[in-house]
PDB file of N, CA and C in Angstrom:
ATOM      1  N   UNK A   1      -7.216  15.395 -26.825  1.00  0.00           N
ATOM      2  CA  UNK A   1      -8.358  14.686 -26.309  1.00  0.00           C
ATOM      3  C   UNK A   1      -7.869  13.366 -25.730  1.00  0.00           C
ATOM      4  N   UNK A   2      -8.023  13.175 -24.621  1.00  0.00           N
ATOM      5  CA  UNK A   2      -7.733  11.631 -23.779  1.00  0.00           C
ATOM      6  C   UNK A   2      -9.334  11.624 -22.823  1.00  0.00           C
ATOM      7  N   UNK A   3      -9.232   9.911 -23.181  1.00  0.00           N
ATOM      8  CA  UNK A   3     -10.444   9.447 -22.377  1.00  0.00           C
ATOM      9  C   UNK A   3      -9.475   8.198 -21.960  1.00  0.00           C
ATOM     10  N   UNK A   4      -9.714   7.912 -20.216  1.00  0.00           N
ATOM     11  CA  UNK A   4      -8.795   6.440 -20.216  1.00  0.00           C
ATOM     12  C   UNK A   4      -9.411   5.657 -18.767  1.00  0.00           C
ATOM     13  N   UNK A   5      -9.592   4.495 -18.840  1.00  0.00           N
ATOM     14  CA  UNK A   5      -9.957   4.060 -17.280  1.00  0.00           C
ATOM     15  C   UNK A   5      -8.620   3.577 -16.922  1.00  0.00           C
ATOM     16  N   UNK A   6      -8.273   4.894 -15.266  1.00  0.00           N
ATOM     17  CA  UNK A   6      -7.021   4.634 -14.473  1.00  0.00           C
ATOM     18  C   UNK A   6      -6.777   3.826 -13.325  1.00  0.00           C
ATOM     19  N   UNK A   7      -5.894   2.995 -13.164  1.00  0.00           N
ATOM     20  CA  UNK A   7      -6.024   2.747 -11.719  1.00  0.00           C
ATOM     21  C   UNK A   7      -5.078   3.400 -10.840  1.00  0.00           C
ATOM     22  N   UNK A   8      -6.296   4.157 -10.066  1.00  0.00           N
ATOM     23  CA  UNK A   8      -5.058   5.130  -9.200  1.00  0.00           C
ATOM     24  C   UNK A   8      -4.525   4.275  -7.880  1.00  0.00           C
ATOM     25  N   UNK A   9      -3.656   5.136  -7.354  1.00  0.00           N
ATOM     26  CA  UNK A   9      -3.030   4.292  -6.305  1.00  0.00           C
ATOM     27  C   UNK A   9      -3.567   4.782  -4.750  1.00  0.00           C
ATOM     28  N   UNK A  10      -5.047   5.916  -4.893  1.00  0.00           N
ATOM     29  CA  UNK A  10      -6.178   6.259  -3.807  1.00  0.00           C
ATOM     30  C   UNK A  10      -6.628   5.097  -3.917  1.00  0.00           C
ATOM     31  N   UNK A  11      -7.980   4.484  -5.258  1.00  0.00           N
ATOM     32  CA  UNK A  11      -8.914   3.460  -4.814  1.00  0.00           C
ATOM     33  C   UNK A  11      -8.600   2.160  -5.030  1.00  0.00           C
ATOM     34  N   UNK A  12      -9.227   1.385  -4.871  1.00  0.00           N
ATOM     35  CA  UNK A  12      -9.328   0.203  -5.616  1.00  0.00           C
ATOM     36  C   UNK A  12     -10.049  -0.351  -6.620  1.00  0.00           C
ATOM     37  N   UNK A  13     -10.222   0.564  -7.423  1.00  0.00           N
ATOM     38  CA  UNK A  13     -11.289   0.267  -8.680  1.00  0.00           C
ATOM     39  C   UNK A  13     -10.560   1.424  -9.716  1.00  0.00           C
ATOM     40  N   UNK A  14     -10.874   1.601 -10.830  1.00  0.00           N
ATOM     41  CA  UNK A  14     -10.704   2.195 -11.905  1.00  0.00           C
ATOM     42  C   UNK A  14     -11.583   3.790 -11.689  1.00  0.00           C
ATOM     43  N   UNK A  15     -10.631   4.646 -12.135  1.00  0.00           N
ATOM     44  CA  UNK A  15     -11.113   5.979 -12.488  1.00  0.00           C
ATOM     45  C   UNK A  15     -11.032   6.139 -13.671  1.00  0.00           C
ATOM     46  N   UNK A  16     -12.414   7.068 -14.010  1.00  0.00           N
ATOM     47  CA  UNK A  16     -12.701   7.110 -15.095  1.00  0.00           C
ATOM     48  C   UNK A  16     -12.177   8.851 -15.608  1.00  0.00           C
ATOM     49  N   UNK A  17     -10.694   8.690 -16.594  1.00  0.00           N
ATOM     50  CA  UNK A  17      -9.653   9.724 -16.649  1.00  0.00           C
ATOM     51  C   UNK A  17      -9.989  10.587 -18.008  1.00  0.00           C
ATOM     52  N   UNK A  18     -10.299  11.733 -17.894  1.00  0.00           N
ATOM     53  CA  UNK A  18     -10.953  12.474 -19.344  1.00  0.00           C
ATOM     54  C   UNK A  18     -10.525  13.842 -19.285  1.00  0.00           C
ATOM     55  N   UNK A  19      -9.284  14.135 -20.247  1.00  0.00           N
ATOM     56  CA  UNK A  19      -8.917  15.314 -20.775  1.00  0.00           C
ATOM     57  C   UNK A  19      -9.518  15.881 -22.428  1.00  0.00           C
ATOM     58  N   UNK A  20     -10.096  17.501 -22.110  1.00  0.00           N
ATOM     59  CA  UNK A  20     -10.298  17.370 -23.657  1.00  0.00           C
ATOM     60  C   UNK A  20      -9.614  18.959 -24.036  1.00  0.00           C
ATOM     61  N   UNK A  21      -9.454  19.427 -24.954  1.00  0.00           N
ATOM     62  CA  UNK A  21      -9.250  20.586 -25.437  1.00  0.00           C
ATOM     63  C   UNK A  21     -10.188  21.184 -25.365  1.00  0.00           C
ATOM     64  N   UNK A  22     -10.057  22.864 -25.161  1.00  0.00           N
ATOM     65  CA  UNK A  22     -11.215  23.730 -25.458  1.00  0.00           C
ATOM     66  C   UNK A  22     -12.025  23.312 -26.619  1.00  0.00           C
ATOM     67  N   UNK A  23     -11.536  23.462 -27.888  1.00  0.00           N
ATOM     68  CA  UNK A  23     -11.918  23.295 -29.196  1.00  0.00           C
ATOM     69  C   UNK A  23     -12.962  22.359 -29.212  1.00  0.00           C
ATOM     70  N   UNK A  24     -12.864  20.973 -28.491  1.00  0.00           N
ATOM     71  CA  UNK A  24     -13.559  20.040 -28.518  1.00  0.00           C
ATOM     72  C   UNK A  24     -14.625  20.132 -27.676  1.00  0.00           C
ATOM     73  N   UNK A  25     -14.728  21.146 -26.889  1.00  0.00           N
ATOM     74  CA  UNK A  25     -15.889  21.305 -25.802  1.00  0.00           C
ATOM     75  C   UNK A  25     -17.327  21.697 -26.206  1.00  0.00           C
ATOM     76  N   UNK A  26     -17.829  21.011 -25.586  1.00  0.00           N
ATOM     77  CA  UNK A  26     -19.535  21.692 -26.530  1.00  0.00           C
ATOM     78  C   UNK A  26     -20.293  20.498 -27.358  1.00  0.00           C
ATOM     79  N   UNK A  27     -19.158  19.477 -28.223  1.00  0.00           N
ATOM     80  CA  UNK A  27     -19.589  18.445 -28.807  1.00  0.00           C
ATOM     81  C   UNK A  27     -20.442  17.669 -28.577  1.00  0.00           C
ATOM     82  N   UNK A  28     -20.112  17.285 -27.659  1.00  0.00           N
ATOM     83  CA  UNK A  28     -20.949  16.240 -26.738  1.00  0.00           C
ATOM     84  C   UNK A  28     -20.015  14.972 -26.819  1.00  0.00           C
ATOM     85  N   UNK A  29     -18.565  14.953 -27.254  1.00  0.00           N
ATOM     86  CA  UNK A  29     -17.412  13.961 -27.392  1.00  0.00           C
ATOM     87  C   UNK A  29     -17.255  13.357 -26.091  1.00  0.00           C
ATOM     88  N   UNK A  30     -17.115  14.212 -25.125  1.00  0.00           N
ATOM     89  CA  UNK A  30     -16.638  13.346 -23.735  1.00  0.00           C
ATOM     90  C   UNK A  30     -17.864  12.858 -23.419  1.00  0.00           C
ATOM     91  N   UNK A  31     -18.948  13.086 -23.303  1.00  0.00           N
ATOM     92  CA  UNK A  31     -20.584  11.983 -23.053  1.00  0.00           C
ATOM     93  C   UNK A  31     -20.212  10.789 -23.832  1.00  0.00           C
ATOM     94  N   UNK A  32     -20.170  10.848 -24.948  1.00  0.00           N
ATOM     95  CA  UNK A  32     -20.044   9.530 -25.947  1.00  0.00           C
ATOM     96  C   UNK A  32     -19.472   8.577 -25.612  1.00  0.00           C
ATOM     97  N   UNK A  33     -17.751   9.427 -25.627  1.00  0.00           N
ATOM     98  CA  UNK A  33     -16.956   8.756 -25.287  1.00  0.00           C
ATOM     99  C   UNK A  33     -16.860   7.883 -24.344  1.00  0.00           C
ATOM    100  N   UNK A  34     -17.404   8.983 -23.032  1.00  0.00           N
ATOM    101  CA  UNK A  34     -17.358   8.360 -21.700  1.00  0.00           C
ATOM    102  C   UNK A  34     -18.665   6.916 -21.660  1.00  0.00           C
ATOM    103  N   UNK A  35     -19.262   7.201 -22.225  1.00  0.00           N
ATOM    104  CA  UNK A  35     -20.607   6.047 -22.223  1.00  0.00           C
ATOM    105  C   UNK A  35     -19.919   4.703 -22.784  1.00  0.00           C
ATOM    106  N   UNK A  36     -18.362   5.031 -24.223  1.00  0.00           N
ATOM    107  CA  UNK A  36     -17.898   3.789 -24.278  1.00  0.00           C
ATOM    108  C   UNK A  36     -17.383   3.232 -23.508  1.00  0.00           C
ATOM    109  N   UNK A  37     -16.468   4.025 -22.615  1.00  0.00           N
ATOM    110  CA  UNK A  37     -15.869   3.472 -21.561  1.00  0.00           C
ATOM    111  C   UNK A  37     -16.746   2.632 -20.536  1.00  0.00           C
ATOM    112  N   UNK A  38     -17.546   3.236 -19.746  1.00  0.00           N
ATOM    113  CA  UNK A  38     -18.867   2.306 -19.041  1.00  0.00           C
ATOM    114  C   UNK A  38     -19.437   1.363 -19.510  1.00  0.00           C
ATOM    115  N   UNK A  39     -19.419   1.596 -21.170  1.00  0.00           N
ATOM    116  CA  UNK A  39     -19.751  -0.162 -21.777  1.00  0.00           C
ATOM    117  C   UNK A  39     -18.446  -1.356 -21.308  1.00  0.00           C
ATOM    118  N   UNK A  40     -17.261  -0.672 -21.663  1.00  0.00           N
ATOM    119  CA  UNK A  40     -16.441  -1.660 -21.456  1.00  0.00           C
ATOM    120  C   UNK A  40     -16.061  -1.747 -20.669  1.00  0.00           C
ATOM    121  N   UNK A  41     -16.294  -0.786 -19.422  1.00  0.00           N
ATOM    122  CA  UNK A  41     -16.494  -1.635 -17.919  1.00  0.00           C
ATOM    123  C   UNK A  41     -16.957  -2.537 -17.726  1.00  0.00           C
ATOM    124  N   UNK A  42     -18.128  -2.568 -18.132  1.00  0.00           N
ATOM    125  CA  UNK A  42     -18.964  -3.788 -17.619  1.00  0.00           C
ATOM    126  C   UNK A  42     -18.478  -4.932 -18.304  1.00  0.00           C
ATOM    127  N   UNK A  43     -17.864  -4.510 -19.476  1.00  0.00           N
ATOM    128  CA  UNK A  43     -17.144  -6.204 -19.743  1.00  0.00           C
ATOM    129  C   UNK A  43     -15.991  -7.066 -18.997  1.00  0.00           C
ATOM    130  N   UNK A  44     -15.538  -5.966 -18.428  1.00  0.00           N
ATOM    131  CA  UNK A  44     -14.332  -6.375 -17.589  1.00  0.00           C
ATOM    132  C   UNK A  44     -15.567  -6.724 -16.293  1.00  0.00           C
ATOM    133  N   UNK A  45     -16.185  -7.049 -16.258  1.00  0.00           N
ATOM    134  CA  UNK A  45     -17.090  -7.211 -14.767  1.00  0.00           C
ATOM    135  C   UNK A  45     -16.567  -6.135 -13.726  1.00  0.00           C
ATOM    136  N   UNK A  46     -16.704  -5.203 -13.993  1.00  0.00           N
ATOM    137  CA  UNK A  46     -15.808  -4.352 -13.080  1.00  0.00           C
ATOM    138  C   UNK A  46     -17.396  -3.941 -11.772  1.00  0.00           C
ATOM    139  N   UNK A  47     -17.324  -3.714 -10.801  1.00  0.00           N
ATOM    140  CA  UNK A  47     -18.289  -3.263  -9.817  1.00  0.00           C
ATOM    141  C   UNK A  47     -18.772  -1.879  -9.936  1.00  0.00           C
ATOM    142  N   UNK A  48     -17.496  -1.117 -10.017  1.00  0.00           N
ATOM    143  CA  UNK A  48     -18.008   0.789 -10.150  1.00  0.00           C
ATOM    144  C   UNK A  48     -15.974   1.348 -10.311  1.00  0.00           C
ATOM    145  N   UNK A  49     -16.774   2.124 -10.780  1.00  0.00           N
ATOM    146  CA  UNK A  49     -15.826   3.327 -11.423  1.00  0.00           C
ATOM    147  C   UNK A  49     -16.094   4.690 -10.546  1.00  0.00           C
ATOM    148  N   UNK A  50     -14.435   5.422 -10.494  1.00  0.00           N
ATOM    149  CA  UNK A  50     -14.400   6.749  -9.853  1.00  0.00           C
ATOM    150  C   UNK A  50     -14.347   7.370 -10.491  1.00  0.00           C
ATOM    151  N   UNK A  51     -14.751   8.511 -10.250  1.00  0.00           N
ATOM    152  CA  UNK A  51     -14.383  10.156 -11.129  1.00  0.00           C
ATOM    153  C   UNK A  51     -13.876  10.955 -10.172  1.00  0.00           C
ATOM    154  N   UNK A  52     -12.951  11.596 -10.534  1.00  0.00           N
ATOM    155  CA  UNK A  52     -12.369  12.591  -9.742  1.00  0.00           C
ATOM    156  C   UNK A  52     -12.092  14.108 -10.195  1.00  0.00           C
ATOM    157  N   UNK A  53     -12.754  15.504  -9.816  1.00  0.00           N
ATOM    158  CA  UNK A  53     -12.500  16.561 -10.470  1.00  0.00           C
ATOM    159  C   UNK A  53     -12.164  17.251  -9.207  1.00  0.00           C
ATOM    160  N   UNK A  54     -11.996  18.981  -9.763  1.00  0.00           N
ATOM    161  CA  UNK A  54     -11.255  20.255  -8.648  1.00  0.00           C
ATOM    162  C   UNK A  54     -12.683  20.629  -8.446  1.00  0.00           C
ATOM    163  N   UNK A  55     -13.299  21.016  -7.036  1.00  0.00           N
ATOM    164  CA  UNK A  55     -14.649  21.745  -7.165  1.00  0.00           C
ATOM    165  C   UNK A  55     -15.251  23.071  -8.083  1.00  0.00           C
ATOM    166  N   UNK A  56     -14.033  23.585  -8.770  1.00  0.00           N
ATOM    167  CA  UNK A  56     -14.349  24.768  -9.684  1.00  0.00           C
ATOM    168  C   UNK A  56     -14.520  24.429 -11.159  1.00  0.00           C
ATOM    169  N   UNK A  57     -13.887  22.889 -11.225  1.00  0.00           N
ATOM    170  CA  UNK A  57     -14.903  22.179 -12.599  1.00  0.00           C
ATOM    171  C   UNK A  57     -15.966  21.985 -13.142  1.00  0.00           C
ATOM    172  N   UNK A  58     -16.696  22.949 -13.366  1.00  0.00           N
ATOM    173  CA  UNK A  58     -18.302  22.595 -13.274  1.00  0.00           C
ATOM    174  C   UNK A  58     -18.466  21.692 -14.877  1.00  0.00           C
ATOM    175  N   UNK A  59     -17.839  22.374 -15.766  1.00  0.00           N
ATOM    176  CA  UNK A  59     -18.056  21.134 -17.054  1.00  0.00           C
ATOM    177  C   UNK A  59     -17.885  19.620 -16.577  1.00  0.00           C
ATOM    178  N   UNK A  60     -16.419  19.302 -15.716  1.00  0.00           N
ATOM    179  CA  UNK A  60     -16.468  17.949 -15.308  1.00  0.00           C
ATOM    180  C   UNK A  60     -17.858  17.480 -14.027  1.00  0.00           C
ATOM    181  N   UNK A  61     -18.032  17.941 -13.795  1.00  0.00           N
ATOM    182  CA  UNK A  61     -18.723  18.086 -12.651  1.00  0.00           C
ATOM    183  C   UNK A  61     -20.200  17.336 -13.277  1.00  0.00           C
ATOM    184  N   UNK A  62     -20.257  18.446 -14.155  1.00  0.00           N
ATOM    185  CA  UNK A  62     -21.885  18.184 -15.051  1.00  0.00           C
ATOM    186  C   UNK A  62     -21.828  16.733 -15.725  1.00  0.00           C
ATOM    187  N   UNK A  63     -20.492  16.495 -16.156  1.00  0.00           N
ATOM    188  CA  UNK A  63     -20.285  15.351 -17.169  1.00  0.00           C
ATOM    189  C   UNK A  63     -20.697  14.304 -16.144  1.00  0.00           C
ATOM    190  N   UNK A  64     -19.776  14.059 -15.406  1.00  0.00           N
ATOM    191  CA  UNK A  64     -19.702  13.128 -14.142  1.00  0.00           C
ATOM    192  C   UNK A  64     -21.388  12.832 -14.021  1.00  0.00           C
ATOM    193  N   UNK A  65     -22.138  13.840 -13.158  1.00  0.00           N
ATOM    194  CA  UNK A  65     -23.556  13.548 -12.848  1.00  0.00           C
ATOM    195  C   UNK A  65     -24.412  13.095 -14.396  1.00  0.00           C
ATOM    196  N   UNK A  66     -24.136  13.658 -15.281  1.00  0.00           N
ATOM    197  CA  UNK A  66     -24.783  13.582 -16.342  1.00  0.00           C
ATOM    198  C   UNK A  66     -24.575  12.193 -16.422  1.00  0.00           C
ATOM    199  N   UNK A  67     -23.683  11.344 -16.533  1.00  0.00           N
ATOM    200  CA  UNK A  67     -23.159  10.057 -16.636  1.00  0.00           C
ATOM    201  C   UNK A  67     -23.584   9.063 -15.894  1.00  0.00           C
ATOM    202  N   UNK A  68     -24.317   9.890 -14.473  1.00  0.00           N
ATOM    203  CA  UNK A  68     -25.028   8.827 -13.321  1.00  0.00           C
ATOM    204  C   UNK A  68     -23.891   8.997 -12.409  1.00  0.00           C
ATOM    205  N   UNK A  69     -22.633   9.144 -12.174  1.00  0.00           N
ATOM    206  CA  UNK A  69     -22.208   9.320 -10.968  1.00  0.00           C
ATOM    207  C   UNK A  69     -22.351  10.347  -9.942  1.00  0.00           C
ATOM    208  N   UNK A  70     -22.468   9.782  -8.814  1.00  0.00           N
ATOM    209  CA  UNK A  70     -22.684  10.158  -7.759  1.00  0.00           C
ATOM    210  C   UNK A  70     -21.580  10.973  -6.695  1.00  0.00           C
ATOM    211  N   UNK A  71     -21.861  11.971  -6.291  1.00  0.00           N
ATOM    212  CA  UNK A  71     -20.816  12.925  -5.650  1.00  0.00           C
ATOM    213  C   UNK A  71     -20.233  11.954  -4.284  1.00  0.00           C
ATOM    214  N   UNK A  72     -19.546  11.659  -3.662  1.00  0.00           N
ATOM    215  CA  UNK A  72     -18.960  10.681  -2.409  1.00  0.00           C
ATOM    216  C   UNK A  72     -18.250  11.435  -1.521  1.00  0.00           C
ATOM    217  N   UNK A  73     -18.198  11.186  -0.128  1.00  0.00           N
ATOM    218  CA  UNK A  73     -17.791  11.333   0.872  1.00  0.00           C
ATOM    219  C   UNK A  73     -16.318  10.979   0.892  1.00  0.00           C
ATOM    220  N   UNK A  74     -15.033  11.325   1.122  1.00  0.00           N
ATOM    221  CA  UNK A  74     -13.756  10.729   1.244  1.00  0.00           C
ATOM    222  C   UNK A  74     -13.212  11.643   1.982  1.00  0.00           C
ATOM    223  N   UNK A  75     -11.803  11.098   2.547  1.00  0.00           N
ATOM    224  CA  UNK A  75     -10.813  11.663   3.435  1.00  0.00           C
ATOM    225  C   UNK A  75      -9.531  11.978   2.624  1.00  0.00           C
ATOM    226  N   UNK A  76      -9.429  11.961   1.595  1.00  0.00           N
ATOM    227  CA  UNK A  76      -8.152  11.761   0.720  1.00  0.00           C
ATOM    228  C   UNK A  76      -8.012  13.002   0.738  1.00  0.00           C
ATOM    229  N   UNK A  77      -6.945  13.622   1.126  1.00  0.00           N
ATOM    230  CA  UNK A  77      -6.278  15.463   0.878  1.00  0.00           C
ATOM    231  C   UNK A  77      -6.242  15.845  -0.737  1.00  0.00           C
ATOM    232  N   UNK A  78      -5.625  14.568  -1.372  1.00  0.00           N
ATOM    233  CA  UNK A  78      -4.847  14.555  -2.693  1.00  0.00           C
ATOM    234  C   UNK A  78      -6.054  14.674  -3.440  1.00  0.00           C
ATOM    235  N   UNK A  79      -7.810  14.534  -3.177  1.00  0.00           N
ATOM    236  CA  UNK A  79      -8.742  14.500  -4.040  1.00  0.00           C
ATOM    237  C   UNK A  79      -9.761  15.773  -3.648  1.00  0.00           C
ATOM    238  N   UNK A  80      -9.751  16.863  -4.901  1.00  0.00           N
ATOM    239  CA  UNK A  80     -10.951  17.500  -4.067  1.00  0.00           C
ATOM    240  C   UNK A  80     -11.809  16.855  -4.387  1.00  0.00           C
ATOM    241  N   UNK A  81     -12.750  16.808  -5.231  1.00  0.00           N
ATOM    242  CA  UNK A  81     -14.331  16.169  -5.096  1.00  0.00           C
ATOM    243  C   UNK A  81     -13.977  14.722  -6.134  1.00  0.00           C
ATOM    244  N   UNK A  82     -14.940  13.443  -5.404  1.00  0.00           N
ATOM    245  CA  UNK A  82     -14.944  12.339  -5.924  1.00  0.00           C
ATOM    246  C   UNK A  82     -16.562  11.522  -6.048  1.00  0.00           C
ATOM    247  N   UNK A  83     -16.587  11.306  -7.718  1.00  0.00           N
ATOM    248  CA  UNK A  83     -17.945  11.009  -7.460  1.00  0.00           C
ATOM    249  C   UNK A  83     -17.504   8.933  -8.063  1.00  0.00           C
ATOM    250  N   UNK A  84     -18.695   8.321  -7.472  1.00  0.00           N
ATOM    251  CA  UNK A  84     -18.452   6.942  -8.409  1.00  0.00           C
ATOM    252  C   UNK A  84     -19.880   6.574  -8.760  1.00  0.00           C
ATOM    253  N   UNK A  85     -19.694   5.344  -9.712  1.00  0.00           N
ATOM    254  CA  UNK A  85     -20.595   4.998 -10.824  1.00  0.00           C
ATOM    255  C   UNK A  85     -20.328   3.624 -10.343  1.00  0.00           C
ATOM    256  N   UNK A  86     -21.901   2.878  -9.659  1.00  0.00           N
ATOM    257  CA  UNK A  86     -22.001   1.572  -9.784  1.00  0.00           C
ATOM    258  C   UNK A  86     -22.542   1.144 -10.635  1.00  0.00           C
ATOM    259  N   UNK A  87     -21.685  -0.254 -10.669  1.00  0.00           N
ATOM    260  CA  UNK A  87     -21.887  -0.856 -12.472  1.00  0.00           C
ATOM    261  C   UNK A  87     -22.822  -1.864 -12.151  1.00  0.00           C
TER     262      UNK A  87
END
């Protein structure tokens, strides 16, 4: 299980980075989790956060929207789908 805010070397803001095991799926661990992370965004005054998944992710996919982020428009080859979260 990893939850981490990344800074990739696509944006200029923090992606919001979440690996979990099968085992752990279903919990509702990565919601939680991910909701701590967005708290402590906002302490860092941060503006918005990226998410980045493969379009055949539908668990990440769901998480992402479930979370309030929004699906985005980009040119990046290296990203299939990118959603972000203004803070």
């Amino acid at each position: 299980m990893s939850l981490q805010l990344v800074l990739m070397v696509y944006f200029n803001h923090p992606d919001l980075g979440f690996a979990f095991l099968p085992e752990y799926s279903g919990k509702n661990y990565a919601y939680e989790s991910s909701l701590a992370i967005i708290k402590y965004a906002h302490t860092l005054n941060l503006d918005k956060l990226g998410g980045i998944t493969t379009s055949d992710n539908r668990a990440s996919k769901r998480l992402l929207e479930k979370l309030g982020f929004q699906m985005k428009e980009h040119q990046l080859k290296e990203v299939d789908l990118y959603y972000e979260l203004g803070l």
